[in-house]
PDB file of N, CA and C in Angstrom:
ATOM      1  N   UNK A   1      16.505 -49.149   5.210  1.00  0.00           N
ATOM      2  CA  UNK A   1      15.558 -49.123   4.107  1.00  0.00           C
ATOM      3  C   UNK A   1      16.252 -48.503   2.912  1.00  0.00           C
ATOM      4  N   UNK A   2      16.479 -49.198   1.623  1.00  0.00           N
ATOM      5  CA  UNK A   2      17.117 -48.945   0.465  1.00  0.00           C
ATOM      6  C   UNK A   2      16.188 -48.107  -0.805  1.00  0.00           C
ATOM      7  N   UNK A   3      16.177 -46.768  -0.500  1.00  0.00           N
ATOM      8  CA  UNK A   3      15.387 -45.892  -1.283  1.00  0.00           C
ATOM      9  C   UNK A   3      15.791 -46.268  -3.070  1.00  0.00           C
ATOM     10  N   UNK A   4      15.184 -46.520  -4.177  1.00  0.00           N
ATOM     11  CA  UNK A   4      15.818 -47.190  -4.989  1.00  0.00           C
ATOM     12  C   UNK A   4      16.196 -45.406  -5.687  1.00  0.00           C
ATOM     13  N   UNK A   5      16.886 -45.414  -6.997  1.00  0.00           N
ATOM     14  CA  UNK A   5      16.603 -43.967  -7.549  1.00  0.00           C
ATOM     15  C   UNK A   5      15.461 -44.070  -8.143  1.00  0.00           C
ATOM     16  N   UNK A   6      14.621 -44.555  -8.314  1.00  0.00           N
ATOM     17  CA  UNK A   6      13.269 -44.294  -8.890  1.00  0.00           C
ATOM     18  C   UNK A   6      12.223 -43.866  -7.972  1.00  0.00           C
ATOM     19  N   UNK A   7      12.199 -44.372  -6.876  1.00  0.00           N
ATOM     20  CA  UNK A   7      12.197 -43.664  -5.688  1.00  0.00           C
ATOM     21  C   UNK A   7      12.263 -42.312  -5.551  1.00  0.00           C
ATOM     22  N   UNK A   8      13.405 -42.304  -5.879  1.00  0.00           N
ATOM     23  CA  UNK A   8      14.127 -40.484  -5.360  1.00  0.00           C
ATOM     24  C   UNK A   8      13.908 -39.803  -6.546  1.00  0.00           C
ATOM     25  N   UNK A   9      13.619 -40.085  -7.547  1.00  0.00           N
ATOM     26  CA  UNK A   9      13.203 -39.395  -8.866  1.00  0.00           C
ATOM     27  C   UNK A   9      11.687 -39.047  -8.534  1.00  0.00           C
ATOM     28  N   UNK A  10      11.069 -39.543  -7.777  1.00  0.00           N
ATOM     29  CA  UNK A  10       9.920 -39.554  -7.735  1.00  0.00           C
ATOM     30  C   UNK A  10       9.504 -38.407  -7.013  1.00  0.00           C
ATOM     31  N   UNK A  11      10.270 -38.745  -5.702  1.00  0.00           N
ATOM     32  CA  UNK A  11      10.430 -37.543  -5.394  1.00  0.00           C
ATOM     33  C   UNK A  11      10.678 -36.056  -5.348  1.00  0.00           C
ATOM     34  N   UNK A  12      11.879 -36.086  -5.797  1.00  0.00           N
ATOM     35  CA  UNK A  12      11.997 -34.966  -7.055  1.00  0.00           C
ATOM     36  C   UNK A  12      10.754 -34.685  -7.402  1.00  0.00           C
ATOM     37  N   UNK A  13      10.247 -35.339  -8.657  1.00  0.00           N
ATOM     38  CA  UNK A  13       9.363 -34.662  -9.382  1.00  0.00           C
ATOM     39  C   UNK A  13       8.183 -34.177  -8.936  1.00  0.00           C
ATOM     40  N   UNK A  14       7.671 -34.918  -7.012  1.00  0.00           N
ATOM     41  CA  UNK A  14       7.198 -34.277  -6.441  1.00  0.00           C
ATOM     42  C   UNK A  14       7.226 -32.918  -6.083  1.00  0.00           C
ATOM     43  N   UNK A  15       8.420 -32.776  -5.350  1.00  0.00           N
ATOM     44  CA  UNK A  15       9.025 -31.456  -4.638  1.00  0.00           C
ATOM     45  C   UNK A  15       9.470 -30.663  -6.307  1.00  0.00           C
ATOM     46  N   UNK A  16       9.103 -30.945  -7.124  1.00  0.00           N
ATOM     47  CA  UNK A  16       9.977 -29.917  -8.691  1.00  0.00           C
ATOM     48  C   UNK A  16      11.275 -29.206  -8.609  1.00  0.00           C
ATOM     49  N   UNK A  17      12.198 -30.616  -8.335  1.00  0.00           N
ATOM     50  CA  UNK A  17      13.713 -30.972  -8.515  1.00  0.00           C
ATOM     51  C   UNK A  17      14.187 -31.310  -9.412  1.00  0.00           C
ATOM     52  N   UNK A  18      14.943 -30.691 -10.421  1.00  0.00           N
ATOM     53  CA  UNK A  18      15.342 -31.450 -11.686  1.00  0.00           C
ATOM     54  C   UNK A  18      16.451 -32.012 -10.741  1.00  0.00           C
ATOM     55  N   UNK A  19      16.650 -33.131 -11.092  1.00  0.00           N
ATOM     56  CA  UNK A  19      17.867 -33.900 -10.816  1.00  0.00           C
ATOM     57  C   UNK A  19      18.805 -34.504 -11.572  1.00  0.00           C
ATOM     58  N   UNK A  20      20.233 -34.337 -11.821  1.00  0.00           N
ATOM     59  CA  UNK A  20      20.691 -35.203 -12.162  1.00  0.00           C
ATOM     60  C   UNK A  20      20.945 -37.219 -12.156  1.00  0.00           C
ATOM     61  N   UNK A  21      21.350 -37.610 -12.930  1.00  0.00           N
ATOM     62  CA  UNK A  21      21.404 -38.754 -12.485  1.00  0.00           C
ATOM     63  C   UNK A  21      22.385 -39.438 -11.495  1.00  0.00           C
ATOM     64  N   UNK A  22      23.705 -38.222 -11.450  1.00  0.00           N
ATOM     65  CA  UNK A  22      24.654 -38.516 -10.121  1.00  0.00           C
ATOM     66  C   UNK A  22      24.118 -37.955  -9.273  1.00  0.00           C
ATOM     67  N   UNK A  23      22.984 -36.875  -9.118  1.00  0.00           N
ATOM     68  CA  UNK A  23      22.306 -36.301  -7.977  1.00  0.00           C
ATOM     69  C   UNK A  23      21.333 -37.404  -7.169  1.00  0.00           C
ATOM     70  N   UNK A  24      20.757 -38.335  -8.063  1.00  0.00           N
ATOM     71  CA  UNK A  24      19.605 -38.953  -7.785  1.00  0.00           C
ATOM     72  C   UNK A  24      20.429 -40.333  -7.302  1.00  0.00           C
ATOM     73  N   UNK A  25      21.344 -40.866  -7.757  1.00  0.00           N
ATOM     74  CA  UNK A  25      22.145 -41.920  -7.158  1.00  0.00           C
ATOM     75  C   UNK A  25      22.660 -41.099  -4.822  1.00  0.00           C
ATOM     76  N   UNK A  26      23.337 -39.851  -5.285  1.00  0.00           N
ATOM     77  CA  UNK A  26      23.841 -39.703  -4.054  1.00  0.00           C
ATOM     78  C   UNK A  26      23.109 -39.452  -3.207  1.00  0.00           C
ATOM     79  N   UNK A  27      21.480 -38.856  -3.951  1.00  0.00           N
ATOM     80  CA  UNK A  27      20.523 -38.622  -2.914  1.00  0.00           C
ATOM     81  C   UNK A  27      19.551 -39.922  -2.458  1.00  0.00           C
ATOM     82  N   UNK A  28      19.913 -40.874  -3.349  1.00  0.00           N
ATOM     83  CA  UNK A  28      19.366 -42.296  -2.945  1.00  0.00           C
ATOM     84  C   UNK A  28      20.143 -42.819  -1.334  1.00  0.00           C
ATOM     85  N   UNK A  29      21.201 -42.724  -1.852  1.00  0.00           N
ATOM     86  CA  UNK A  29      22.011 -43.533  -0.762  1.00  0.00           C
ATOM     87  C   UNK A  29      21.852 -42.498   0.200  1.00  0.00           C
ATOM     88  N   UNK A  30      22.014 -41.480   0.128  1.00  0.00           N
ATOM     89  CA  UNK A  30      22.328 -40.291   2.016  1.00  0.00           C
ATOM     90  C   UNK A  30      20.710 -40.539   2.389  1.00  0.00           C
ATOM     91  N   UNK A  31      19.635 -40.348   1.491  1.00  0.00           N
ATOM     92  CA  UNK A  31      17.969 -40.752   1.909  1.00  0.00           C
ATOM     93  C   UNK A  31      17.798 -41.901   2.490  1.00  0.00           C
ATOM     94  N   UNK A  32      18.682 -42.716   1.723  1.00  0.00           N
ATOM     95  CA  UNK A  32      18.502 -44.619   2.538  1.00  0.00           C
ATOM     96  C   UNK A  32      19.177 -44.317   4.049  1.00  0.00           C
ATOM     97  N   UNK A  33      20.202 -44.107   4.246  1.00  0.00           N
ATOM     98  CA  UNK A  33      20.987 -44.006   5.654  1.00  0.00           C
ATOM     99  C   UNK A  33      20.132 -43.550   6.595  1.00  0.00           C
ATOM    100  N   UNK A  34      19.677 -41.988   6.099  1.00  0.00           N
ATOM    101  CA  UNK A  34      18.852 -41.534   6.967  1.00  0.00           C
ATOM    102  C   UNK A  34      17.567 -42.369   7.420  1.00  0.00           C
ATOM    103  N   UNK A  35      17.023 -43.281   6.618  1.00  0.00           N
ATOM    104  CA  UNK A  35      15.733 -44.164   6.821  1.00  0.00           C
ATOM    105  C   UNK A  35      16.281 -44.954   7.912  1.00  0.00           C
ATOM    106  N   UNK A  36      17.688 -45.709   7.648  1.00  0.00           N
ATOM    107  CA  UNK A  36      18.129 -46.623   8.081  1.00  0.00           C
ATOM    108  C   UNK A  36      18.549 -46.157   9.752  1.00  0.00           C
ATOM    109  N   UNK A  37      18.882 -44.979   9.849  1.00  0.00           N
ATOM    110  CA  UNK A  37      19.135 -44.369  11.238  1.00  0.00           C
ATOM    111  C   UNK A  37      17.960 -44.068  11.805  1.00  0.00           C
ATOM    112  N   UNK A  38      16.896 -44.044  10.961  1.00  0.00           N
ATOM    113  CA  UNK A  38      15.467 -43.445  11.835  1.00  0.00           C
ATOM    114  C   UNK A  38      14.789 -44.985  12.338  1.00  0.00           C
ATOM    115  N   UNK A  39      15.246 -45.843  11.507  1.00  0.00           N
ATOM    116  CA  UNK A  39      14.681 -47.032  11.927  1.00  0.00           C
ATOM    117  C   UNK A  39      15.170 -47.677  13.322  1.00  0.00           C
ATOM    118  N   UNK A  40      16.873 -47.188  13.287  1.00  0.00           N
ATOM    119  CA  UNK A  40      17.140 -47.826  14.216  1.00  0.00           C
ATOM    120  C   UNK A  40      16.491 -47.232  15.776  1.00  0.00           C
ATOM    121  N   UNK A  41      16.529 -45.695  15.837  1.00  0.00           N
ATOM    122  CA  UNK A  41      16.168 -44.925  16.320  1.00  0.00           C
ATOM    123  C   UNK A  41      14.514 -45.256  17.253  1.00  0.00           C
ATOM    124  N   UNK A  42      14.064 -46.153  15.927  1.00  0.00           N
ATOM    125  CA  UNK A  42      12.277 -46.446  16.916  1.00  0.00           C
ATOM    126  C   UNK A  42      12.532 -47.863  17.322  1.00  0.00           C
ATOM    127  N   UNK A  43      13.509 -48.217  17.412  1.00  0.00           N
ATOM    128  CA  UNK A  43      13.754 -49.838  18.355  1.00  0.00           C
ATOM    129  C   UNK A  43      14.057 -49.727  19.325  1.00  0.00           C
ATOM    130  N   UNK A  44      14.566 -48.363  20.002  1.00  0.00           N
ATOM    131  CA  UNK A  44      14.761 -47.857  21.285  1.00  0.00           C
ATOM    132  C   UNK A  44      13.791 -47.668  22.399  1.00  0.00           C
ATOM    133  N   UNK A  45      14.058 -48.882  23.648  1.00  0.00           N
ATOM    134  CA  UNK A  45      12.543 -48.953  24.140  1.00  0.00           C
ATOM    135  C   UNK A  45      12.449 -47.380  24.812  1.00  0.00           C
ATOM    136  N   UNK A  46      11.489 -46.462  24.890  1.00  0.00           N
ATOM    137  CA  UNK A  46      11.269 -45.522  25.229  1.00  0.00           C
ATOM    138  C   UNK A  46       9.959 -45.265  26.631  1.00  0.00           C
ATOM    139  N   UNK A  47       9.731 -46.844  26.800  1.00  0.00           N
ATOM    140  CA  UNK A  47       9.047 -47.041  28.177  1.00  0.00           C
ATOM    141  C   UNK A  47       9.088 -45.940  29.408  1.00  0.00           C
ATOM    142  N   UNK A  48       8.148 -45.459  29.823  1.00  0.00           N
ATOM    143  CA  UNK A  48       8.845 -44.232  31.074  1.00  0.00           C
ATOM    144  C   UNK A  48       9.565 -43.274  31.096  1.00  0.00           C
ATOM    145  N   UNK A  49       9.534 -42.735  29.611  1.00  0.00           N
ATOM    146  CA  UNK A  49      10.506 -41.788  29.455  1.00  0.00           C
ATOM    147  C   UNK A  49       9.402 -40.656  28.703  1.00  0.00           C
ATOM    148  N   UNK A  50       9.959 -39.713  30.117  1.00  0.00           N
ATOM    149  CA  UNK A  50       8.361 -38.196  29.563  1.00  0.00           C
ATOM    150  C   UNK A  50       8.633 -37.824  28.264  1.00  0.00           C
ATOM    151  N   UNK A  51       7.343 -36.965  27.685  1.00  0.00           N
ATOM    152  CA  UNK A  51       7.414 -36.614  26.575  1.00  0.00           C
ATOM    153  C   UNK A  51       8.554 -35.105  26.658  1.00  0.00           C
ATOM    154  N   UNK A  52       8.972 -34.747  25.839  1.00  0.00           N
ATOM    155  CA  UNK A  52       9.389 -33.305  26.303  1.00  0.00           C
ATOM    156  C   UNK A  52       9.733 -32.417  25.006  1.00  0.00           C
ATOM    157  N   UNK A  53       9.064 -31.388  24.955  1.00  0.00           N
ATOM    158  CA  UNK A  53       9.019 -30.246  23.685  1.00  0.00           C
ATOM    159  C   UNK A  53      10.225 -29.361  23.978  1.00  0.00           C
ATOM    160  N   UNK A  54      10.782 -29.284  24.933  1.00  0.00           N
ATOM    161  CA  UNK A  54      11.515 -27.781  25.665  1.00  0.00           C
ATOM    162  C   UNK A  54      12.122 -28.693  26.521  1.00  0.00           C
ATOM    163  N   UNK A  55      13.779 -28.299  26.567  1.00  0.00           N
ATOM    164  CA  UNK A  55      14.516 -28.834  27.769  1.00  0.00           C
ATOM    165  C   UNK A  55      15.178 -27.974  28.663  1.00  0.00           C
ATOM    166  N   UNK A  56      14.926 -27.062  28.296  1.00  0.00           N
ATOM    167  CA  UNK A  56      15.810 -26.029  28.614  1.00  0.00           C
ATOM    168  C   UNK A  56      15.081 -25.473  30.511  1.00  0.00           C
ATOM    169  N   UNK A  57      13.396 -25.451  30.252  1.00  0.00           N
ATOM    170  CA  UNK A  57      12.876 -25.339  31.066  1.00  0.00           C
ATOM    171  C   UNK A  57      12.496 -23.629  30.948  1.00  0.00           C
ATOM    172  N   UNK A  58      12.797 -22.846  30.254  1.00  0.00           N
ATOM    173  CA  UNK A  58      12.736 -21.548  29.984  1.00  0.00           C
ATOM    174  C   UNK A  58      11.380 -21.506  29.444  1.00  0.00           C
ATOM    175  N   UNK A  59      10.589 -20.625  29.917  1.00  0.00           N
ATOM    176  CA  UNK A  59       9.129 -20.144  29.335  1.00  0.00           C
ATOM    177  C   UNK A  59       8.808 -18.739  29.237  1.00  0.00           C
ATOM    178  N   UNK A  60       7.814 -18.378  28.316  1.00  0.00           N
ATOM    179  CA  UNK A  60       7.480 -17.486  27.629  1.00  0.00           C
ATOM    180  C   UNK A  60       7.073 -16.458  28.838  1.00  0.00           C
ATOM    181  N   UNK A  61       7.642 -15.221  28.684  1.00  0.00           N
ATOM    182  CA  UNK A  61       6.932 -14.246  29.756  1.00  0.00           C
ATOM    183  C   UNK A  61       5.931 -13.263  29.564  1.00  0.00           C
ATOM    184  N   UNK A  62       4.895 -13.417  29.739  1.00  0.00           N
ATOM    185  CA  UNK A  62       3.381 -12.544  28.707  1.00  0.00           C
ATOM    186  C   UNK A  62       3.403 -11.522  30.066  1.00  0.00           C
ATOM    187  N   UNK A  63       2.675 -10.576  30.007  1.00  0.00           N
ATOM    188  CA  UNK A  63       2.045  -9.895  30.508  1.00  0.00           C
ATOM    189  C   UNK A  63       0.610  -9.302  29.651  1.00  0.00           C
ATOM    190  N   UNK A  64      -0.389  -8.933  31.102  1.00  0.00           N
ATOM    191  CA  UNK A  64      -1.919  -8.518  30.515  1.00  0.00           C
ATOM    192  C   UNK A  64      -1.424  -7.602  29.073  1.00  0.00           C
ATOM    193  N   UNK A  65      -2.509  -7.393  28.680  1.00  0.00           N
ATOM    194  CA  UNK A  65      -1.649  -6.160  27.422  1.00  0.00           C
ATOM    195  C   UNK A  65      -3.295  -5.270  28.048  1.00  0.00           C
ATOM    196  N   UNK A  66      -2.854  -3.998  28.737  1.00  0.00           N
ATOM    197  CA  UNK A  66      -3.486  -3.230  29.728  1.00  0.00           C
ATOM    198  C   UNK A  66      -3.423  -1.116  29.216  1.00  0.00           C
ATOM    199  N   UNK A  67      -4.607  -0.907  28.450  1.00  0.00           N
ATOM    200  CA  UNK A  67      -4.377   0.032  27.932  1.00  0.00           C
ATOM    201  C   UNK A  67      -3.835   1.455  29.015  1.00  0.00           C
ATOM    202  N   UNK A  68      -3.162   2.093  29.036  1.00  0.00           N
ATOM    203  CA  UNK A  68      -2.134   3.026  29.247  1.00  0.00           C
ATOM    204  C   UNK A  68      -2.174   4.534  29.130  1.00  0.00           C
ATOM    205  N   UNK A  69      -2.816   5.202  29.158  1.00  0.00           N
ATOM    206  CA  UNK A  69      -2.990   6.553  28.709  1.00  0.00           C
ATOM    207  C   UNK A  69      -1.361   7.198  28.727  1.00  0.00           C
ATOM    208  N   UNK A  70      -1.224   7.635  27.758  1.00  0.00           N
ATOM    209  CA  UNK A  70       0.856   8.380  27.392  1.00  0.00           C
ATOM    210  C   UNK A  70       0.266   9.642  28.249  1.00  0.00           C
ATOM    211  N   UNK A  71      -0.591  10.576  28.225  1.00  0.00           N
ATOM    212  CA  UNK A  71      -1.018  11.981  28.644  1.00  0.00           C
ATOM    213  C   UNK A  71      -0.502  12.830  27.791  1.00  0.00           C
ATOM    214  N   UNK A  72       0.053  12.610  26.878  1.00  0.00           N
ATOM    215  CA  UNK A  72       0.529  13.453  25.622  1.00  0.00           C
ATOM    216  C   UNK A  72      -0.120  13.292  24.027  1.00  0.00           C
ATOM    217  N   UNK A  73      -1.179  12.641  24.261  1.00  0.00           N
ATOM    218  CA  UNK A  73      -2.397  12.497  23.218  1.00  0.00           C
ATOM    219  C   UNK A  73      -2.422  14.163  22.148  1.00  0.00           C
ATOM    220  N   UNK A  74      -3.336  14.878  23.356  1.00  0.00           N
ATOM    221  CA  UNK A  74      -3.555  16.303  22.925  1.00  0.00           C
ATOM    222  C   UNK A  74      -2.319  17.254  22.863  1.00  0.00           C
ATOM    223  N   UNK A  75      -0.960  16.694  22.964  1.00  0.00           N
ATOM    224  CA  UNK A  75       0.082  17.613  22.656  1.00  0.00           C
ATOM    225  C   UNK A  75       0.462  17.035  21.174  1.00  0.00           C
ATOM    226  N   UNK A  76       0.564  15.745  21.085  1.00  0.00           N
ATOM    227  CA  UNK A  76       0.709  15.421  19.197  1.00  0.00           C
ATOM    228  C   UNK A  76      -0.204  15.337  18.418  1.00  0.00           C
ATOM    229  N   UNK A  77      -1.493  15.778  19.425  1.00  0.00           N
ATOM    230  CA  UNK A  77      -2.585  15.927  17.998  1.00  0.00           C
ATOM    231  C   UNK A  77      -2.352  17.111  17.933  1.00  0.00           C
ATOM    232  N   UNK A  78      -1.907  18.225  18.351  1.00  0.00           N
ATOM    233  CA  UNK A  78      -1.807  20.091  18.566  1.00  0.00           C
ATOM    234  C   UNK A  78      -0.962  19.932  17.599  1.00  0.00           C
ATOM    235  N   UNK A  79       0.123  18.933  17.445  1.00  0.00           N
ATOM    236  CA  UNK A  79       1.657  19.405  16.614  1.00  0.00           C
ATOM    237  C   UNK A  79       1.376  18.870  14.920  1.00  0.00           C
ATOM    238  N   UNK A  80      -0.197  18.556  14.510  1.00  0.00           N
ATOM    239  CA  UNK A  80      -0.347  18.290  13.563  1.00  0.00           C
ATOM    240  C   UNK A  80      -0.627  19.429  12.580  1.00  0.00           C
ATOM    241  N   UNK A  81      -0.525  19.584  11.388  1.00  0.00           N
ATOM    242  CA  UNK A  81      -0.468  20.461  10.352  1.00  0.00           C
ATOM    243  C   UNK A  81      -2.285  21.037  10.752  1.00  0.00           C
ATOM    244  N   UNK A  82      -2.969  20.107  10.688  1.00  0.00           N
ATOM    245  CA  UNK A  82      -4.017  20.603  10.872  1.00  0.00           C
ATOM    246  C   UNK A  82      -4.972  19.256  11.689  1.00  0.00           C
ATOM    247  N   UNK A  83      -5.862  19.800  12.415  1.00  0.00           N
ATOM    248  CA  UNK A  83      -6.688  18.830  12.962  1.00  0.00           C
ATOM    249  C   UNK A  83      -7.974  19.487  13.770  1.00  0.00           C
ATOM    250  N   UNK A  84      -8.237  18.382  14.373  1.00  0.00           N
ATOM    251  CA  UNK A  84      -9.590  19.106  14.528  1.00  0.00           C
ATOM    252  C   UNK A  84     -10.806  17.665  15.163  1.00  0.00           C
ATOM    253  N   UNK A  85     -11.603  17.919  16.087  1.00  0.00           N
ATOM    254  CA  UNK A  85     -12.217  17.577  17.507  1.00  0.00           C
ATOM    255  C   UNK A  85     -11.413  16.652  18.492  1.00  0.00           C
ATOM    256  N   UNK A  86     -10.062  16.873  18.442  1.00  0.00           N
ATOM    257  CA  UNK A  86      -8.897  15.768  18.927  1.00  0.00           C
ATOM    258  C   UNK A  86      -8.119  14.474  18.402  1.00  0.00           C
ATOM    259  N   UNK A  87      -8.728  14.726  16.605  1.00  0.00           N
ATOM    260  CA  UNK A  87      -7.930  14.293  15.554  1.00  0.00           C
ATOM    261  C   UNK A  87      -7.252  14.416  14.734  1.00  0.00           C
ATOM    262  N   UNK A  88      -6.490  13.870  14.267  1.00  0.00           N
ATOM    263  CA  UNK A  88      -5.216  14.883  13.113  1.00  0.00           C
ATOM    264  C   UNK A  88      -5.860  14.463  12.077  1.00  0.00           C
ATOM    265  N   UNK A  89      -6.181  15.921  11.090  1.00  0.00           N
ATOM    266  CA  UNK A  89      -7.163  15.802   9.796  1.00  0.00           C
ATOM    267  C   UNK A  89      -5.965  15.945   8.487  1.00  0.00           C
ATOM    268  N   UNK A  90      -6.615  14.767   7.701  1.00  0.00           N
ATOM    269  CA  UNK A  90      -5.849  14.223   6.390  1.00  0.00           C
ATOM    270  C   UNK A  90      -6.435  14.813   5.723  1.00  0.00           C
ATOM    271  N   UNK A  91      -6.046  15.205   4.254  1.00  0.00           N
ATOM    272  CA  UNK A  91      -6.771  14.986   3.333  1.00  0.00           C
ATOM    273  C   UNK A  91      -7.648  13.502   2.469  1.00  0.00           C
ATOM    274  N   UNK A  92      -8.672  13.894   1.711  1.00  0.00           N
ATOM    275  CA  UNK A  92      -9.464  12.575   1.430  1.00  0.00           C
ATOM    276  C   UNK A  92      -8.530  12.060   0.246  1.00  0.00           C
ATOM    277  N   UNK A  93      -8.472  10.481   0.546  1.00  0.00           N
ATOM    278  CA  UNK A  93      -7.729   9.957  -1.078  1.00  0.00           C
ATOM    279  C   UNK A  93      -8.985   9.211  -1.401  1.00  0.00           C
ATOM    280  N   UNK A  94      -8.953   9.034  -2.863  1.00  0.00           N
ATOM    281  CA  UNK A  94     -10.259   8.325  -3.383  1.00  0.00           C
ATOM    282  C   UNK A  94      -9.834   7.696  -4.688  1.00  0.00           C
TER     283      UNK A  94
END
């Protein structure tokens, strides 16, 4: 498929590319190839052949997210400048 440069200017001015006019010629032709390789690309019968996102076969390892008590709560609220009913007290910003 032969992208013309008016085409690719068009584009450009989509995406807000100033382009030259040797820019818009070389990006005509490398844009056409690429059409021309994607085309060939979907003539490939692909009959019986699984879909596949991931080849690698490697998957994500989650665990629950399972709250935890540290037991050192009431030793870094103690090490605060000041605090008070088992909270570390700020001053007010307003």
């Amino acid at each position: 498929m032969k992208l013309s440069k008016a085409e690719v200017e068009h584009i450009a001015k989509l995406a807000r590319l100033n382009l030259t006019d040797q820019d818009a010629n070389l990006y005509s032709q490398q844009l056409s190839d690429i059409l021309d390789y994607v085309e060939k690309l979907q003539t490939i019968n692909t009959d019986g052949v699984e879909e596949t996102s991931q080849v690698t076969g490697l998957v994500n390892v989650m665990r629950d997210d399972e709250i935890q008590e540290s037991g050192i709560s009431n030793e870094l609220v103690g090490s605060a400048p000041e605090n008070s009913n088992g909270y570390v007290k700020v001053p007010k910003i307003l």
